[in-house]
N, C-alpha and C. Protein backbone atom coordinates (compact mmCIF):
# COMPACT_ATOMS: atom_id res chain seq x y z
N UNK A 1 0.82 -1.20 0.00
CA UNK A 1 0.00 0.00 0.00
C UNK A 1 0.87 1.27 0.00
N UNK A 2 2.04 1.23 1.03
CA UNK A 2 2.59 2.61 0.76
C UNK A 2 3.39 2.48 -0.73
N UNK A 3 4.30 2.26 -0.94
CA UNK A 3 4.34 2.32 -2.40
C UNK A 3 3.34 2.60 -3.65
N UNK A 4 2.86 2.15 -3.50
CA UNK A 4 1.31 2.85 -4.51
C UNK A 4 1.15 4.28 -4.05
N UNK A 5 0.95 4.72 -2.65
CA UNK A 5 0.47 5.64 -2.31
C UNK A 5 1.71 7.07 -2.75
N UNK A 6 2.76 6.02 -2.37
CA UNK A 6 4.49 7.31 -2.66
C UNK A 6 4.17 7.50 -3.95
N UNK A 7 3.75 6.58 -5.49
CA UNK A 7 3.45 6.94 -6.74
C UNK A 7 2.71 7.60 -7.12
N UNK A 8 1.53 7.58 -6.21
CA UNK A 8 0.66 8.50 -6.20
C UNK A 8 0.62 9.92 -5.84
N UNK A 9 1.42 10.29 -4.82
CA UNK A 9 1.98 11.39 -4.41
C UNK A 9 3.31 12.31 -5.28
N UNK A 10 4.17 11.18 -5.65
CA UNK A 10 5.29 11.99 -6.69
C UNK A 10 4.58 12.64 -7.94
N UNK A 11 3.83 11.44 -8.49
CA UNK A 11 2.65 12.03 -9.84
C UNK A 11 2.23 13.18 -9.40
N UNK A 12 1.37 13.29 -8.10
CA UNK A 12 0.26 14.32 -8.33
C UNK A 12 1.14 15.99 -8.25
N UNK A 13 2.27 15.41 -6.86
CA UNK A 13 3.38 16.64 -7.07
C UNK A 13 3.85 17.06 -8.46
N UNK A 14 4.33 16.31 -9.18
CA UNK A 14 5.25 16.74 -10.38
C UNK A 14 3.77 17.38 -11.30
N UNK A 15 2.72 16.64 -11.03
CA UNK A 15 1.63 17.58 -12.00
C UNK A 15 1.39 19.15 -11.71
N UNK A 16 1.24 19.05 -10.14
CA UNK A 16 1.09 20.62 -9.83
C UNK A 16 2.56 21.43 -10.19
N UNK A 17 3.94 20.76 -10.16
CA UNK A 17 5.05 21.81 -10.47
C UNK A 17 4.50 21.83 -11.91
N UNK A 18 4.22 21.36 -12.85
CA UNK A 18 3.90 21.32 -14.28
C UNK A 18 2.87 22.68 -14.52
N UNK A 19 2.13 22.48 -13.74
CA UNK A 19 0.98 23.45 -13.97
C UNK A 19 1.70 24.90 -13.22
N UNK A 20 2.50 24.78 -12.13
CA UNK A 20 2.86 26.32 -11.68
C UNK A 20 3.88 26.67 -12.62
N UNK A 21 4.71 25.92 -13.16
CA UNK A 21 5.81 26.65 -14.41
C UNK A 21 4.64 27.15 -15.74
N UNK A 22 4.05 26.11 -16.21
CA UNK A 22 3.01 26.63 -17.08
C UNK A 22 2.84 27.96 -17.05
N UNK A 23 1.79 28.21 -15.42
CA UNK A 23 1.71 29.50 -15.28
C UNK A 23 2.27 30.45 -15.43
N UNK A 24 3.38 30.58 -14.46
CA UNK A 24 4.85 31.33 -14.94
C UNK A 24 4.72 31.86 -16.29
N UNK A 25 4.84 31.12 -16.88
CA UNK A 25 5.61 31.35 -18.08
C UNK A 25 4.28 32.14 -19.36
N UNK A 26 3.52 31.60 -18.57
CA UNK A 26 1.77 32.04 -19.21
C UNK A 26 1.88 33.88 -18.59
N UNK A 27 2.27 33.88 -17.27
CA UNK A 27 2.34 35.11 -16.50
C UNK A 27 3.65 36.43 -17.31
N UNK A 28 4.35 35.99 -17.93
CA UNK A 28 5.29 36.27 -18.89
C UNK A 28 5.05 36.52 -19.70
N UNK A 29 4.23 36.48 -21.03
CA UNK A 29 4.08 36.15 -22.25
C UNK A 29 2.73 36.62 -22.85
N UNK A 30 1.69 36.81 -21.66
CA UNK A 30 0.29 37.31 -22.02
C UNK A 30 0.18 38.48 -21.63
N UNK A 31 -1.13 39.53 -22.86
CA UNK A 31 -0.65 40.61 -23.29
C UNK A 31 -2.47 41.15 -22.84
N UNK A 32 -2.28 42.16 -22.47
CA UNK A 32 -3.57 42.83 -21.69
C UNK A 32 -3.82 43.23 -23.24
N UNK A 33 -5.36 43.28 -23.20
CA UNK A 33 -6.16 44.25 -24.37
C UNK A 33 -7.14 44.30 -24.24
N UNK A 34 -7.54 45.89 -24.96
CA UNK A 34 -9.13 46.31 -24.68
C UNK A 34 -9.95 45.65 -25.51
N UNK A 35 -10.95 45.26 -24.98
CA UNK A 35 -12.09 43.88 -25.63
C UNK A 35 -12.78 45.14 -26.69
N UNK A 36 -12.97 46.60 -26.89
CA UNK A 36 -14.15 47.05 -28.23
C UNK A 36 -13.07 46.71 -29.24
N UNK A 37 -11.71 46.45 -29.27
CA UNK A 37 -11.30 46.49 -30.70
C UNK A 37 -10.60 45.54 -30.82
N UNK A 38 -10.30 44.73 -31.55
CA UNK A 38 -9.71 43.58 -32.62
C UNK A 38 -8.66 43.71 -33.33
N UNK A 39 -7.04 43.55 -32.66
CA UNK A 39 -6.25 44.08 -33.56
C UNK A 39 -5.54 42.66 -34.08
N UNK A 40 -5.11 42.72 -35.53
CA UNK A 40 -4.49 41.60 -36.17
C UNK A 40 -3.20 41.14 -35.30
N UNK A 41 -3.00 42.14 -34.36
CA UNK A 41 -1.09 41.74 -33.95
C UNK A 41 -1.68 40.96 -32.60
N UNK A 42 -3.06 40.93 -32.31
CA UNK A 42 -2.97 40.11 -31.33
C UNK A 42 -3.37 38.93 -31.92
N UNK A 43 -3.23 38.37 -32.90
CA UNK A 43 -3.46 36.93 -33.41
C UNK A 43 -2.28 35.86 -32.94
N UNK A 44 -2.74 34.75 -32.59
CA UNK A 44 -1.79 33.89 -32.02
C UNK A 44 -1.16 34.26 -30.97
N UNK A 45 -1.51 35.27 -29.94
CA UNK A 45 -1.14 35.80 -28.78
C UNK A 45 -1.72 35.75 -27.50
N UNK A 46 -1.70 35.21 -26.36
CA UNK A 46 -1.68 34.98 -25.50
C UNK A 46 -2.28 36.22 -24.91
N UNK A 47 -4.06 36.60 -24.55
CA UNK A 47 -4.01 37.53 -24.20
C UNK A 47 -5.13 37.78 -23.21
N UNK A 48 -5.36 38.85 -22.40
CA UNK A 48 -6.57 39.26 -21.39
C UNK A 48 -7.20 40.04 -21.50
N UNK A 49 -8.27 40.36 -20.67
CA UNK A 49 -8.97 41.18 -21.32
C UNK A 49 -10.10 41.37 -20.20
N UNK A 50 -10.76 42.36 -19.49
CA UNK A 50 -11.92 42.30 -18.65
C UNK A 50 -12.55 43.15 -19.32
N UNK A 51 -14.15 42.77 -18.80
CA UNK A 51 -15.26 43.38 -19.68
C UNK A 51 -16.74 42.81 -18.68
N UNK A 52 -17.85 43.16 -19.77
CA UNK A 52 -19.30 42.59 -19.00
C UNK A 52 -19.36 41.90 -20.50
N UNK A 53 -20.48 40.75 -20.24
CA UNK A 53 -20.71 40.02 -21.31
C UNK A 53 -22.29 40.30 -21.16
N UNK A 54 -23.25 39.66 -22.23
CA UNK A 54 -24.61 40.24 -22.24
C UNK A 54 -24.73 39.40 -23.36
N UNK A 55 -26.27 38.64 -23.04
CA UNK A 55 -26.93 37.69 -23.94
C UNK A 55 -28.49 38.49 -23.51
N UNK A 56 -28.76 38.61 -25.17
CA UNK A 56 -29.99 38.97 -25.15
C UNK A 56 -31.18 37.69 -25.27
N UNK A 57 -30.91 36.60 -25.56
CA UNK A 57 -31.47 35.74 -25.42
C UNK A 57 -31.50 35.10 -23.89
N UNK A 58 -32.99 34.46 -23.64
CA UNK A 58 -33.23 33.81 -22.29
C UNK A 58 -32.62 32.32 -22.53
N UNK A 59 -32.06 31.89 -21.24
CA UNK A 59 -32.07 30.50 -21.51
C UNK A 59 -32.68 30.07 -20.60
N UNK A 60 -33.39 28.97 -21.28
CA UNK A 60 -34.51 28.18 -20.67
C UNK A 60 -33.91 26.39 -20.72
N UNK A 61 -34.63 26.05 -19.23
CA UNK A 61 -34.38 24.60 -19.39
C UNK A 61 -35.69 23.93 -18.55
N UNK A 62 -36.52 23.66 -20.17
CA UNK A 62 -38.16 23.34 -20.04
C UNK A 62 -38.21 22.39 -19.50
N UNK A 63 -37.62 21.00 -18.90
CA UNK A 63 -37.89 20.69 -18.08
C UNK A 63 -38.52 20.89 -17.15
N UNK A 64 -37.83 21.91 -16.00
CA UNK A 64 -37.91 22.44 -14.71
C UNK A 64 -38.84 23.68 -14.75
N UNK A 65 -38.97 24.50 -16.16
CA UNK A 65 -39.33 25.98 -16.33
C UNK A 65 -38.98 26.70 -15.87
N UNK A 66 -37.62 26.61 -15.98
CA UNK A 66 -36.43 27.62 -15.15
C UNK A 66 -36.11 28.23 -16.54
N UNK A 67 -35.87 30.01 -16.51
CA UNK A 67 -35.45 30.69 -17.50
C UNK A 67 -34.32 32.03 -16.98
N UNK A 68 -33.32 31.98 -17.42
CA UNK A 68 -32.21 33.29 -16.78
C UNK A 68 -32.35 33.81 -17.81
N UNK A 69 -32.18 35.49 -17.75
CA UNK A 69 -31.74 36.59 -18.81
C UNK A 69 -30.38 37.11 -18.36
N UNK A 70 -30.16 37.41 -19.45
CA UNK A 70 -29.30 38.08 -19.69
C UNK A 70 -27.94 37.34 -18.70
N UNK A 71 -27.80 35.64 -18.96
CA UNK A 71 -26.88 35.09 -18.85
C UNK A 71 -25.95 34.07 -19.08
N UNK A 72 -25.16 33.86 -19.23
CA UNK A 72 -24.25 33.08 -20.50
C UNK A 72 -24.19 31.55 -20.21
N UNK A 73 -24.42 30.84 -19.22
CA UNK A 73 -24.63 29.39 -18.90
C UNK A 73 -26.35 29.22 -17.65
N UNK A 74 -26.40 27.95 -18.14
CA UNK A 74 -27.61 27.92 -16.63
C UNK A 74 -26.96 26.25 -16.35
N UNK A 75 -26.86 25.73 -15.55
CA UNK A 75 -26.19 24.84 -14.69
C UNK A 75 -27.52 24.16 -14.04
N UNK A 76 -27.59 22.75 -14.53
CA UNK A 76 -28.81 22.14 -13.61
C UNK A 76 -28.07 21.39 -12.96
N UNK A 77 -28.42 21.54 -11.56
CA UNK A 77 -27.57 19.98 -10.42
C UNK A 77 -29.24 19.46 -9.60
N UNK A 78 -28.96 17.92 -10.23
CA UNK A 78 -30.02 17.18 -9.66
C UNK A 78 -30.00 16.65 -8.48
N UNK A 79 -30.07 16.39 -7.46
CA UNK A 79 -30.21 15.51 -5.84
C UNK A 79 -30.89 14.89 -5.78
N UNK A 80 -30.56 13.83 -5.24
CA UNK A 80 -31.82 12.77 -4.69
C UNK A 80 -31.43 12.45 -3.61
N UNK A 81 -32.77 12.49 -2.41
CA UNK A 81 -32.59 12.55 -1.29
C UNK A 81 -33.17 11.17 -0.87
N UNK A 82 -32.49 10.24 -0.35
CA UNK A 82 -33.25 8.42 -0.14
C UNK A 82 -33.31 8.04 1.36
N UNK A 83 -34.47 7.83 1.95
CA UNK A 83 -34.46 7.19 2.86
C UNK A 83 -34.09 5.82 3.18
């Protein structure tokens, strides 16, 4: 059991150093820009951007007759509660 468990632990370590150099290097390399305009030099570039987003369409999920405006996902989580 511990052996499995030490493999399990070196993996999951070396995944998270994987993902914090990623970052790094993501934190380096990506380029702030204002979302009204579209410039060609940011093509293939790594970039950010804050803003509001806005859907004029409702989404509905007729099932339930649940409807949100003016928002970009609706998320159903089902439960079942068993005696």
């Amino acid at each position: 059991m511990i052996p499995f468990s030490l493999v399990l632990l070196w993996k999951n370590e070396k995944k998270l150093v994987t993902y914090a150099k990623c970052m790094e290097q993501a934190k380096k390399v990506f380029k702030r820009i204002e979302l009204d305009k579209a410039l060609d030099e940011n093509e293939y570039v790594l970039v950010s951007g804050q803003g509001r987003t806005t859907n004029e369409q409702d989404i509905c999920d007729h099932e339930f007759g649940a409807t949100v405006q003016d928002s970009y996902r609706l998320v159903r989580t089902v439960e079942m509660w068993q005696w």
